[in-house]
C-alpha atoms as a PDB file:
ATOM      1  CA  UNK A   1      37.930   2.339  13.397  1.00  0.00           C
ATOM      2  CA  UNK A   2      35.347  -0.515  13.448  1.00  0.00           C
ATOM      3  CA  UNK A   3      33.583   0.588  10.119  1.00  0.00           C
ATOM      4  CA  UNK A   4      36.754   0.895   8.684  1.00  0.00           C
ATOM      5  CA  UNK A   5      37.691  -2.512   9.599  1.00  0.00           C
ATOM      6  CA  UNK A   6      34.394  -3.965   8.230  1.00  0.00           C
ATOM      7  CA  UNK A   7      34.752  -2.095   5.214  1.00  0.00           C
ATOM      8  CA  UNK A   8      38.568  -3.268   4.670  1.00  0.00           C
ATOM      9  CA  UNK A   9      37.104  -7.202   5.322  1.00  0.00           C
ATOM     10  CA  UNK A  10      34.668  -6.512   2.721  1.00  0.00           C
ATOM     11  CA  UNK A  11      36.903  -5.627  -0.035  1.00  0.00           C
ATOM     12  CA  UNK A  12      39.281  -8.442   1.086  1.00  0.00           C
ATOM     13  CA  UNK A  13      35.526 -10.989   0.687  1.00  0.00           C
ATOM     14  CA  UNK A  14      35.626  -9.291  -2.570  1.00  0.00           C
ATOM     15  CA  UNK A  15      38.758 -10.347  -3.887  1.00  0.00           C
ATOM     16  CA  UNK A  16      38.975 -13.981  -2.659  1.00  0.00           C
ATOM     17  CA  UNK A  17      35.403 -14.408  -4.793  1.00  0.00           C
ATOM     18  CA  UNK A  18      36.804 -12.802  -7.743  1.00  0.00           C
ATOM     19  CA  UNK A  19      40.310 -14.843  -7.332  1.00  0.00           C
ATOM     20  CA  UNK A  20      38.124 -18.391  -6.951  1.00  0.00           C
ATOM     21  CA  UNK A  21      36.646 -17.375 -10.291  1.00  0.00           C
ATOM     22  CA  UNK A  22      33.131 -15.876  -8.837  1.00  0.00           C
ATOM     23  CA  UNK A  23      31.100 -13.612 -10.555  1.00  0.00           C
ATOM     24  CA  UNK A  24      29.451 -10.985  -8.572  1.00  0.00           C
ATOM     25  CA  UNK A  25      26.324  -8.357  -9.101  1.00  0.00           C
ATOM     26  CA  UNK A  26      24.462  -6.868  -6.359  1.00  0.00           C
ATOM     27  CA  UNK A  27      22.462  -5.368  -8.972  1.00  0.00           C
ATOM     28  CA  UNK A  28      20.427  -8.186 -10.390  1.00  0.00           C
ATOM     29  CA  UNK A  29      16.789  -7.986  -8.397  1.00  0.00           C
ATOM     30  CA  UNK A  30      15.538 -11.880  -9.364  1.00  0.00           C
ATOM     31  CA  UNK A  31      12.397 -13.431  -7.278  1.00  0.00           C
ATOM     32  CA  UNK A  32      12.030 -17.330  -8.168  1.00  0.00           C
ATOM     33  CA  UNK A  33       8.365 -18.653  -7.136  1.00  0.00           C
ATOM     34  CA  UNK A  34       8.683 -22.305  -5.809  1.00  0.00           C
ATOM     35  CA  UNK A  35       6.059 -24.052  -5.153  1.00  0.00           C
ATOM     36  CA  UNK A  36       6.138 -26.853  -2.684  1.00  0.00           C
ATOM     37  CA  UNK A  37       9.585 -25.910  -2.395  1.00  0.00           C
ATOM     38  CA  UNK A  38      11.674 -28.270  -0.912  1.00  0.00           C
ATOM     39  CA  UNK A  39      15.375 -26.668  -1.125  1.00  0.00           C
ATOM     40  CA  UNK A  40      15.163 -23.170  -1.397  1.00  0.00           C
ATOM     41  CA  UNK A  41      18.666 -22.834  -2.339  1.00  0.00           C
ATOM     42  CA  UNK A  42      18.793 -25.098  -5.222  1.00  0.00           C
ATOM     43  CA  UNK A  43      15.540 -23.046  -6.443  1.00  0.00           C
ATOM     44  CA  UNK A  44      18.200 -20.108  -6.267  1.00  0.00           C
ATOM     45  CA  UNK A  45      21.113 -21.644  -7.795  1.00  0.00           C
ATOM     46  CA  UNK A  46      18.414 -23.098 -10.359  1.00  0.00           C
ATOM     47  CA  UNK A  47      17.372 -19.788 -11.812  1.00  0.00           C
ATOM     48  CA  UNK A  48      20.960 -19.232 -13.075  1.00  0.00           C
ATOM     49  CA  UNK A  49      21.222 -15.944 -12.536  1.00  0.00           C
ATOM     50  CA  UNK A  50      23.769 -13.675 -10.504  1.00  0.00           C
ATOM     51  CA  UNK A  51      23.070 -11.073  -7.810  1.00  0.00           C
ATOM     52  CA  UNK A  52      20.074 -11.535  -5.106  1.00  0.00           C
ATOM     53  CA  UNK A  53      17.526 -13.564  -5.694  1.00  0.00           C
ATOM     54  CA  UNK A  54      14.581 -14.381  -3.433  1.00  0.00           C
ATOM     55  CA  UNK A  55      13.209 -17.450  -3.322  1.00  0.00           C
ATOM     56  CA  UNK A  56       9.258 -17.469  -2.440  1.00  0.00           C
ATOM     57  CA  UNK A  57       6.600 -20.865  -1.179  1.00  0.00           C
ATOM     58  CA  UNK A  58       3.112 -19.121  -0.815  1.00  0.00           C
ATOM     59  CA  UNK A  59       1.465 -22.154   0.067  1.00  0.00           C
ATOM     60  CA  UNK A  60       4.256 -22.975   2.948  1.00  0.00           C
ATOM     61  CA  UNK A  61       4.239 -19.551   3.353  1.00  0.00           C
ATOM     62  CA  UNK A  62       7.877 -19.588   3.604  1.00  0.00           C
ATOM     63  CA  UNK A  63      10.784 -16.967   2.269  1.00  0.00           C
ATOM     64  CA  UNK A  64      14.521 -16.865   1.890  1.00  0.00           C
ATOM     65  CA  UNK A  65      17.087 -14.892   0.143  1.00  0.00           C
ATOM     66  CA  UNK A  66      20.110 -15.588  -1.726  1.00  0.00           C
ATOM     67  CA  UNK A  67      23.236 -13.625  -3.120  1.00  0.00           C
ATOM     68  CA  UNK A  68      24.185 -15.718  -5.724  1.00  0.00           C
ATOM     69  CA  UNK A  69      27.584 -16.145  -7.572  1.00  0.00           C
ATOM     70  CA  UNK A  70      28.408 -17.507 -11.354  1.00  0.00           C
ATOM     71  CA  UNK A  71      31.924 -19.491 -10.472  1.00  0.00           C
ATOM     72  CA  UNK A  72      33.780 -19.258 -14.203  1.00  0.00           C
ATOM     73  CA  UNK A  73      35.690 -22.587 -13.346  1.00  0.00           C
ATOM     74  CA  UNK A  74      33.126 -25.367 -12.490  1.00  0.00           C
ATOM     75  CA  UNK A  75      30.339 -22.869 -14.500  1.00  0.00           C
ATOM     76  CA  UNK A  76      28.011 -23.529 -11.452  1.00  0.00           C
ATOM     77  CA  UNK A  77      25.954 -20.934  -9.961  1.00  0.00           C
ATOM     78  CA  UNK A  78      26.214 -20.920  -5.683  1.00  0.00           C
ATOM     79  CA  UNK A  79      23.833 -19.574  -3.604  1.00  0.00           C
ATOM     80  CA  UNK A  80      24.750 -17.719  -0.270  1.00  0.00           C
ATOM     81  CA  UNK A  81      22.452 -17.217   2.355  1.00  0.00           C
ATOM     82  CA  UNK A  82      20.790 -13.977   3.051  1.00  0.00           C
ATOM     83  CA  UNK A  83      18.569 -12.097   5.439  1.00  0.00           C
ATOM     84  CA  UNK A  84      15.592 -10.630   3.758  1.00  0.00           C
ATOM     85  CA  UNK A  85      14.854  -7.430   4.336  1.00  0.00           C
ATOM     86  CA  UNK A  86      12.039  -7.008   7.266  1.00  0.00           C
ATOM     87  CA  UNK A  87       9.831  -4.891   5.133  1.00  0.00           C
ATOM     88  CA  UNK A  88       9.861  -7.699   2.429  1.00  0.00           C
ATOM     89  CA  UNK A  89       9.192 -10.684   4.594  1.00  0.00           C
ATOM     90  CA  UNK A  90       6.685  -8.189   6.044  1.00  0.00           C
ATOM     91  CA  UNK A  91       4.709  -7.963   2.978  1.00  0.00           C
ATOM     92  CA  UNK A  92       5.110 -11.668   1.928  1.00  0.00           C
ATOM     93  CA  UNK A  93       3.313 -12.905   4.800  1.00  0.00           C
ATOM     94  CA  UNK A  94       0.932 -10.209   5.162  1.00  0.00           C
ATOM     95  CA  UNK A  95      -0.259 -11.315   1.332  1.00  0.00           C
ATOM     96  CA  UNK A  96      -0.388 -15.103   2.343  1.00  0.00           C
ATOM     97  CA  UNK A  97      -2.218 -14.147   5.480  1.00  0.00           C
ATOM     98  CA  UNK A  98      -5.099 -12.103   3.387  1.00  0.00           C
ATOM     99  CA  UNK A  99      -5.343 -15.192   1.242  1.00  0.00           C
ATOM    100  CA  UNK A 100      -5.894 -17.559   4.031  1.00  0.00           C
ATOM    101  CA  UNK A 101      -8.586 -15.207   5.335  1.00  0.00           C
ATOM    102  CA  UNK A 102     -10.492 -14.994   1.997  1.00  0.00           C
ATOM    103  CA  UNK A 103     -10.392 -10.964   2.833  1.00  0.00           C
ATOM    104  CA  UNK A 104      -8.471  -8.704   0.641  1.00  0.00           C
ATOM    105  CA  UNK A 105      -9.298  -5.856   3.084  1.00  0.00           C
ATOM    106  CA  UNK A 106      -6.434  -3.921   5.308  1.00  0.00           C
ATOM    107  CA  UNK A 107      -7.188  -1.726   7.918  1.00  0.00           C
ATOM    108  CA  UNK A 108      -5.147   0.739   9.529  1.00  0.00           C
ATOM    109  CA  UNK A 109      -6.272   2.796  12.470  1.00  0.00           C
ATOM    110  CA  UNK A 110      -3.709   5.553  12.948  1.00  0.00           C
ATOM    111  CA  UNK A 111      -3.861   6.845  16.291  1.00  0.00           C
ATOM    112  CA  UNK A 112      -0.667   8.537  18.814  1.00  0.00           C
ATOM    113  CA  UNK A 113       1.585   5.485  18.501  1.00  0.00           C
ATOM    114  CA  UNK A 114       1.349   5.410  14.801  1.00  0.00           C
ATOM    115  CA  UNK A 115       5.073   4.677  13.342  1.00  0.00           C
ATOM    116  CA  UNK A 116       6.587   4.537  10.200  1.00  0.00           C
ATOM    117  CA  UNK A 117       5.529   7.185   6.889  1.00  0.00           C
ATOM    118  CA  UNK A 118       1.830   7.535   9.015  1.00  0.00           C
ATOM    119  CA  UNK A 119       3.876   9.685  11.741  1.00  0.00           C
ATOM    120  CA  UNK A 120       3.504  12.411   9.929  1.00  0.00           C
ATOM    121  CA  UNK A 121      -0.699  11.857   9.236  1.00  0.00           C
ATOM    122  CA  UNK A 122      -1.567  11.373  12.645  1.00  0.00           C
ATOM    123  CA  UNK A 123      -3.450  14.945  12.690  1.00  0.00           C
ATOM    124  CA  UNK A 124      -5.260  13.847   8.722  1.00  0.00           C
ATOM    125  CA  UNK A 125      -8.880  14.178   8.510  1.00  0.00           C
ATOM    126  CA  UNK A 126     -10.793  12.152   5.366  1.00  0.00           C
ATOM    127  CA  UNK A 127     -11.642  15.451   4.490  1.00  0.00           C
ATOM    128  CA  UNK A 128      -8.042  16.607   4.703  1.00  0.00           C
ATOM    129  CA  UNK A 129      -7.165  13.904   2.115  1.00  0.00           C
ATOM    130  CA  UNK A 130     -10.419  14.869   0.260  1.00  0.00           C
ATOM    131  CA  UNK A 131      -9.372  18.645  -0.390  1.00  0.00           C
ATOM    132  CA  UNK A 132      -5.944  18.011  -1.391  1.00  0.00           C
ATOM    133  CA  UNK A 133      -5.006  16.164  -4.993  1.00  0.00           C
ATOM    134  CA  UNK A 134      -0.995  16.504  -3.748  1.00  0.00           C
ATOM    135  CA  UNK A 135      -2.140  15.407  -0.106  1.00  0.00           C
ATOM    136  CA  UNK A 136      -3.864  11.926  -1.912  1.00  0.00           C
ATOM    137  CA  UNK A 137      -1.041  11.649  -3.916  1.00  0.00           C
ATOM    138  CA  UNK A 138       2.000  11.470  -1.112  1.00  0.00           C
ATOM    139  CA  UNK A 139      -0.492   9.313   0.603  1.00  0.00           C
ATOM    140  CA  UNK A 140      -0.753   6.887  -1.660  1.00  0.00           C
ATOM    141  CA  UNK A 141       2.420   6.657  -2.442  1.00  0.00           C
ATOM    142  CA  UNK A 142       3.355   6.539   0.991  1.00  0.00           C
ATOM    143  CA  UNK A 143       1.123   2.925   1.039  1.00  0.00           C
ATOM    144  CA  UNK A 144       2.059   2.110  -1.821  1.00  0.00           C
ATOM    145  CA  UNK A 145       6.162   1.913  -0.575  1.00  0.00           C
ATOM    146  CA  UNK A 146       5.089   0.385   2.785  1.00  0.00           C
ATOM    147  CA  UNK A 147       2.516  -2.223   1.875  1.00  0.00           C
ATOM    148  CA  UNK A 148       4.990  -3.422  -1.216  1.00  0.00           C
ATOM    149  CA  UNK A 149       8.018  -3.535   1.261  1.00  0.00           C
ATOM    150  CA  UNK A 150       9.729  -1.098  -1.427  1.00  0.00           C
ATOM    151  CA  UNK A 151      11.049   1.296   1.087  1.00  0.00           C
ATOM    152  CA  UNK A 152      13.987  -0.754   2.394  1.00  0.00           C
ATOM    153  CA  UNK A 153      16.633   2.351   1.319  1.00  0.00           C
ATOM    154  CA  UNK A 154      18.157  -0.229  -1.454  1.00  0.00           C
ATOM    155  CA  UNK A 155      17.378   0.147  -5.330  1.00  0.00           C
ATOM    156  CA  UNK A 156      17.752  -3.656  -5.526  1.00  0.00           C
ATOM    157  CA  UNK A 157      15.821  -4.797  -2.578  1.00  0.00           C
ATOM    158  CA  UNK A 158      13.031  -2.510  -3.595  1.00  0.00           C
ATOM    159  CA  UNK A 159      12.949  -3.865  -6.858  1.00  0.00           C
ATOM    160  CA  UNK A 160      12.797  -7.490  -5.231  1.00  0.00           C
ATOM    161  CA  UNK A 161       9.797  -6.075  -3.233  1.00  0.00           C
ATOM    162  CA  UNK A 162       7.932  -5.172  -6.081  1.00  0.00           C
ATOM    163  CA  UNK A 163       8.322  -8.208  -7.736  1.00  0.00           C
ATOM    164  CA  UNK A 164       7.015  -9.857  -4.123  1.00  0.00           C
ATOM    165  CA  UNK A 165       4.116  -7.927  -4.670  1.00  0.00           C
ATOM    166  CA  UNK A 166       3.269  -9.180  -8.224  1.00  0.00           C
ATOM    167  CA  UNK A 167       3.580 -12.443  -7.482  1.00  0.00           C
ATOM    168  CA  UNK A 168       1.401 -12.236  -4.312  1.00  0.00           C
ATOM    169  CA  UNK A 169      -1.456 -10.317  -5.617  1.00  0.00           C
ATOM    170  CA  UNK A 170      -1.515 -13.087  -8.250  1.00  0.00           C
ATOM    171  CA  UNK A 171      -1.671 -15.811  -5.581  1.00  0.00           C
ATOM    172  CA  UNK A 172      -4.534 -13.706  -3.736  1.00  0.00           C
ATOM    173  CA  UNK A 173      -6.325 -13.702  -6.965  1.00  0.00           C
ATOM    174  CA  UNK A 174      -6.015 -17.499  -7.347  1.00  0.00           C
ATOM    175  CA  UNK A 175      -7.132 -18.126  -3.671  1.00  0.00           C
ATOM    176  CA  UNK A 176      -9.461 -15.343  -2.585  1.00  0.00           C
ATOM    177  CA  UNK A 177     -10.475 -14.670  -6.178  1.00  0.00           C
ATOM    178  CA  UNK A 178      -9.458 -10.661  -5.993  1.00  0.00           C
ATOM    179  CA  UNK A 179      -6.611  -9.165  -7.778  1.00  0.00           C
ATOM    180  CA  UNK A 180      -6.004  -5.796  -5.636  1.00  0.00           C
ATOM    181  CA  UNK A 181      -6.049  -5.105  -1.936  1.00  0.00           C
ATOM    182  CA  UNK A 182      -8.599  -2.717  -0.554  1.00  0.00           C
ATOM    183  CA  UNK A 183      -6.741  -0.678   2.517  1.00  0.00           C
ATOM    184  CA  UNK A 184      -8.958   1.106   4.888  1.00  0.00           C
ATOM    185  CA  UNK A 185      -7.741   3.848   7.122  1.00  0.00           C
ATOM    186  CA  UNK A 186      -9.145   5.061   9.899  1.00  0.00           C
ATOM    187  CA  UNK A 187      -8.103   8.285  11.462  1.00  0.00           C
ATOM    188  CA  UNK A 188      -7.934   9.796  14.600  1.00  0.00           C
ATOM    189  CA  UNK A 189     -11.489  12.100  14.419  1.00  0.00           C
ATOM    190  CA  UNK A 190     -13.209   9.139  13.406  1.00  0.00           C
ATOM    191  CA  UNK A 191     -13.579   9.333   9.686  1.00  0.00           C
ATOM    192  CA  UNK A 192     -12.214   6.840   7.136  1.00  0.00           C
ATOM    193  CA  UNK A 193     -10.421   6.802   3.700  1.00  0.00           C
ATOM    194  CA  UNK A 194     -10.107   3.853   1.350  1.00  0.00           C
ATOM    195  CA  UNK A 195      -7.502   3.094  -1.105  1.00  0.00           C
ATOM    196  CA  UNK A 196      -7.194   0.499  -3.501  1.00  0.00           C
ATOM    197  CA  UNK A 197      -3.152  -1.287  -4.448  1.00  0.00           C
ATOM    198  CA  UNK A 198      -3.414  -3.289  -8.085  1.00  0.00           C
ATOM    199  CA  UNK A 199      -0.688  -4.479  -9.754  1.00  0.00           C
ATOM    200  CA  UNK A 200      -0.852  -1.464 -12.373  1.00  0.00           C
ATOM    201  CA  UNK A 201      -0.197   1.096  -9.327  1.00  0.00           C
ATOM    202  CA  UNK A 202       2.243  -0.549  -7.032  1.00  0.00           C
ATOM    203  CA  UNK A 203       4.165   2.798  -6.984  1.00  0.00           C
ATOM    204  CA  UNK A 204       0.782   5.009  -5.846  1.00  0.00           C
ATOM    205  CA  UNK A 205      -2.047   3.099  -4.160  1.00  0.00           C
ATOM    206  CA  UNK A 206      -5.082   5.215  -5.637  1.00  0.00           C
ATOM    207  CA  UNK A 207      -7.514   6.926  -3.777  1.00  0.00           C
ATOM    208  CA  UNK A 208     -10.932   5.236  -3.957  1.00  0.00           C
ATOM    209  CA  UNK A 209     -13.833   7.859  -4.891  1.00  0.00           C
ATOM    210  CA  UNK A 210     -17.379   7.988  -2.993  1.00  0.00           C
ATOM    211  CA  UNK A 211     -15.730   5.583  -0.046  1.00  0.00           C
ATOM    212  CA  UNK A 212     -15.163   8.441   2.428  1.00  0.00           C
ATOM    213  CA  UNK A 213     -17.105   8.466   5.778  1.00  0.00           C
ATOM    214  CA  UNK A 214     -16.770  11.199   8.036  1.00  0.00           C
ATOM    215  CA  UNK A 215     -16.668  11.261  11.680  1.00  0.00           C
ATOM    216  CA  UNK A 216     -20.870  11.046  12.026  1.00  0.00           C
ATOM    217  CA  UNK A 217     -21.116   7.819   9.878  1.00  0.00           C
ATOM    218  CA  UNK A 218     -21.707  10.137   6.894  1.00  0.00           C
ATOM    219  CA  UNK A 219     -20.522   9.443   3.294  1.00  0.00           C
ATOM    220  CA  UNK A 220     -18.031  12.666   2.262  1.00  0.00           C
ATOM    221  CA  UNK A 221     -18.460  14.467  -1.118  1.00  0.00           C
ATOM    222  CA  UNK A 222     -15.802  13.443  -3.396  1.00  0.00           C
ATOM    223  CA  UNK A 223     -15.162  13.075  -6.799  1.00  0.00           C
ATOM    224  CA  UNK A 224     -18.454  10.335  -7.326  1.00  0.00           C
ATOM    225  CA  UNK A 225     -20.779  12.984  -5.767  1.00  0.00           C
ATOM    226  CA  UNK A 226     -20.444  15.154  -9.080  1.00  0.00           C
ATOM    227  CA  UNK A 227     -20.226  12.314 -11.027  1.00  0.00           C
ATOM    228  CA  UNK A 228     -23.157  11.184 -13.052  1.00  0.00           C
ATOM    229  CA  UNK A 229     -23.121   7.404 -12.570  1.00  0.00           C
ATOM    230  CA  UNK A 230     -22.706   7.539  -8.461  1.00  0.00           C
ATOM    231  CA  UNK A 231     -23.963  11.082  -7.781  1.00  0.00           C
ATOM    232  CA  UNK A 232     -27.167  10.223  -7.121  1.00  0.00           C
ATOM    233  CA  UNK A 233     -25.492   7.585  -3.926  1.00  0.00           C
ATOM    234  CA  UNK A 234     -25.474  10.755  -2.091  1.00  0.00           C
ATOM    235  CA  UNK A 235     -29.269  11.280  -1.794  1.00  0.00           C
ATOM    236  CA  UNK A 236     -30.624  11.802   1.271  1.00  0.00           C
ATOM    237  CA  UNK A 237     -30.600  13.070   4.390  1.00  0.00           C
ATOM    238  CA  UNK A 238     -27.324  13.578   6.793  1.00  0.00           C
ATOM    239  CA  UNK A 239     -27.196  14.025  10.284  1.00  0.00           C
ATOM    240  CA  UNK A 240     -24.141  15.519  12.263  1.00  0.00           C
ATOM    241  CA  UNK A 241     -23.200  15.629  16.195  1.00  0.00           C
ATOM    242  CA  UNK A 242     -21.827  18.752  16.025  1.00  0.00           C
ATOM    243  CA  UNK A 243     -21.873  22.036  13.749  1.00  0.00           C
ATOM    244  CA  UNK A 244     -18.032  21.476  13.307  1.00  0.00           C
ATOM    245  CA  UNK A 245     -18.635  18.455  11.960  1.00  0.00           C
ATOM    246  CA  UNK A 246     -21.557  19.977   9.617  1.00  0.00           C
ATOM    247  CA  UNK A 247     -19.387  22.963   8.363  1.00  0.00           C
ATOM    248  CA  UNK A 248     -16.180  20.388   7.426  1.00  0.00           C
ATOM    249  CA  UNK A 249     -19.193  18.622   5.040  1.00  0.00           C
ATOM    250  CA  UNK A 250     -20.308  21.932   3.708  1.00  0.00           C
ATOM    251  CA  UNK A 251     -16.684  23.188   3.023  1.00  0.00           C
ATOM    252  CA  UNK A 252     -15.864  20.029   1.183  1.00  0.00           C
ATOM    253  CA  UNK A 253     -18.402  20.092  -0.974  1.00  0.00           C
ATOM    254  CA  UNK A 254     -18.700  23.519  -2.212  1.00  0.00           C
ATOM    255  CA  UNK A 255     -15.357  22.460  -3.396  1.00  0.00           C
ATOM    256  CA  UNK A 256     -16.507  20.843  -5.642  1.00  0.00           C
ATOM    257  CA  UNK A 257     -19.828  22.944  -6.622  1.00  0.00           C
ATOM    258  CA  UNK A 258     -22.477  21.288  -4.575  1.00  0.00           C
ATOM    259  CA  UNK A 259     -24.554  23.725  -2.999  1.00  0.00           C
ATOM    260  CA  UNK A 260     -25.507  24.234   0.351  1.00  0.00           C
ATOM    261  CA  UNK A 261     -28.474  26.432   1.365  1.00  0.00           C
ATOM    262  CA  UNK A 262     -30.397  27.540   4.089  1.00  0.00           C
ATOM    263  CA  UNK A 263     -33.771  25.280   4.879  1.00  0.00           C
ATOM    264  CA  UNK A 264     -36.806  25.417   6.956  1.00  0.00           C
ATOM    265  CA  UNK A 265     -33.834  24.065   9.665  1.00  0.00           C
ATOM    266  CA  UNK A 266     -31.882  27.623   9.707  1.00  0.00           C
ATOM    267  CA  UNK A 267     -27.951  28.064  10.273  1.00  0.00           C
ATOM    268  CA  UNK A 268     -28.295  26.613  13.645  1.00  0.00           C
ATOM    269  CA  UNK A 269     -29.640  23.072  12.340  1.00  0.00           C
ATOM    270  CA  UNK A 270     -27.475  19.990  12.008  1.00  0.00           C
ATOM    271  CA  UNK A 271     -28.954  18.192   9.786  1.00  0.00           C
ATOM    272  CA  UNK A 272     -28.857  18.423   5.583  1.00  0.00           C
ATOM    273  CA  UNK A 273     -31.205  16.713   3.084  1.00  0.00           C
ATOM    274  CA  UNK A 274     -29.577  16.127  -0.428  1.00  0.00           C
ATOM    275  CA  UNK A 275     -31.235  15.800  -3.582  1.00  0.00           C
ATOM    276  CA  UNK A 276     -30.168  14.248  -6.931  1.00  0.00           C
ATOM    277  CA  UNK A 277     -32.013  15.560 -10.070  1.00  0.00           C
ATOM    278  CA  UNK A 278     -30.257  13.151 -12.816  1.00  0.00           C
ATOM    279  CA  UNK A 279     -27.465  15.871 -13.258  1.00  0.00           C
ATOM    280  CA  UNK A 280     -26.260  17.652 -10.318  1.00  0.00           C
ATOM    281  CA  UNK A 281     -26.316  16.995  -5.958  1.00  0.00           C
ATOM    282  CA  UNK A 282     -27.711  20.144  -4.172  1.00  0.00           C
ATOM    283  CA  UNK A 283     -28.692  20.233  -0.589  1.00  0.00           C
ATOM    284  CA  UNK A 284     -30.666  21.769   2.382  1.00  0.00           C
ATOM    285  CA  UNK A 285     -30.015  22.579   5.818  1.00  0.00           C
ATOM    286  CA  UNK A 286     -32.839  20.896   8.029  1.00  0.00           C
END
């Protein structure tokens, strides 16, 4: 009976706006950038435009949202006061916060409390994320949706969000002099991916290649180890606190072709010693 009542008030709101002469659109997505802003609803009613638009100060570091409706009588646009979607707000100050720091570096550690889309990565591995193009993929998109704000449920919010985003990797550029944010996870066994949000992939963070350290401090074959401009990063020797830890390295890179072979160390060793020969990695047990 309550949602009914609500629902019945809201089409009732609906036609006194349309009988004063209001236009109304809950589909525009507009974000207004004001600098020094003094009144945030003027800036609204200023970019003469109906639907929601959000109003942003970076340098106050101040946010507010408007619905905003074209009356046909007085041809004057009024704003109405909003609440902005937590996510949004969220990400807004998050951005103005990495500015002020100089530091466009986010780190996550996801542990047993972890909320949100990282619920269900609380048992990931680097290498996990390593072995699996679709598992990098959801992932990043998965950041992507939660460090934008774009996972509020609504189309038009979302879109808002994005915008949010554009505007504040822009002012992170102008202050900290860096145009993307790096964001560093660290999971549960120790090891760490890093991915990388620009404003040409605000729907998919990307995954960042030869950034992945596993659980013994060592750097994780990936996509640069095979590649001939950072393969040769991977030179060296490796040494692991457990053979679990030893066999996860081997396994993820005879994915992608680097060999492994027995040494003077024998399968009980720990240890590997990788060499670079201009073309290709191959390593040792030691």
């Amino acid at each position: 009976m309550e949602m009914e009542a609500r629902k019945k008030f809201l089409r009732i709101l609906f036609l006194l706006f349309v009988s004063a002469g209001f236009s109304y659109s809950s589909f525009a997505a507009t974000v207004v950038e004001c600098k020094r802003c003094y009144n945030f609803k003027a800036a609204a009613e200023n970019a003469k435009v109906a639907g929601f638009v959000t109003v942003v100060d970076f340098g106050s570091d101040k946010i507010n949202s408007f619905n905003v409706l074209y009356e046909h009588e007085t041809r004057r646009y009024i704003a109405l006061p909003m609440a902005t979607p937590s996510q949004i707000s969220s990400t807004f100050h998050r951005f103005v916060a990495l500015a002020s720091s100089g530091s466009a570096v986010h780190v996550i550690d996801v542990d047993e409390s972890s909320g949100g889309f990282l619920s269900a990565y609380r048992d990931t591995t680097a290498h996990d994320v390593i072995r699996s193009a679709s598992l990098r993929g959801m992932l990043g998109r998965g950041i992507a949706k939660n460090y934008t704000g774009a996972d509020t449920g609504n189309a038009t919010w979302n879109e808002i969000a994005l915008k949010v985003t554009t505007l504040a990797l822009t002012f992170l550029s102008d202050k900290a002099g860096v145009s993307s944010v790096i964001i560093v996870i660290n999971w549960q066994d120790g090891s760490r991916t890093v991915y990388e949000l620009d404003p040409s992939h605000l729907y998919e963070a990307q995954y960042v290649d030869g950034e992945s350290i596993g659980p013994d401090g060592n750097k994780l074959p990936d996509p640069a180890a095979v590649t001939q401009s950072t393969g040769g990063s991977y030179a060296g020797e490796y040494r692991f606190q457990r053979e679990q830890t030893l066999n996860e390295w081997i396994r993820t890179a005879q994915q992608y072709g680097i060999p492994v072979v027995n040494g003077s160390g024998g399968v009980g060793s720990k240890g590997l010693d990788c060499t670079w020969d201009g073309r290709t990695l191959s390593c040792k047990r030691k």
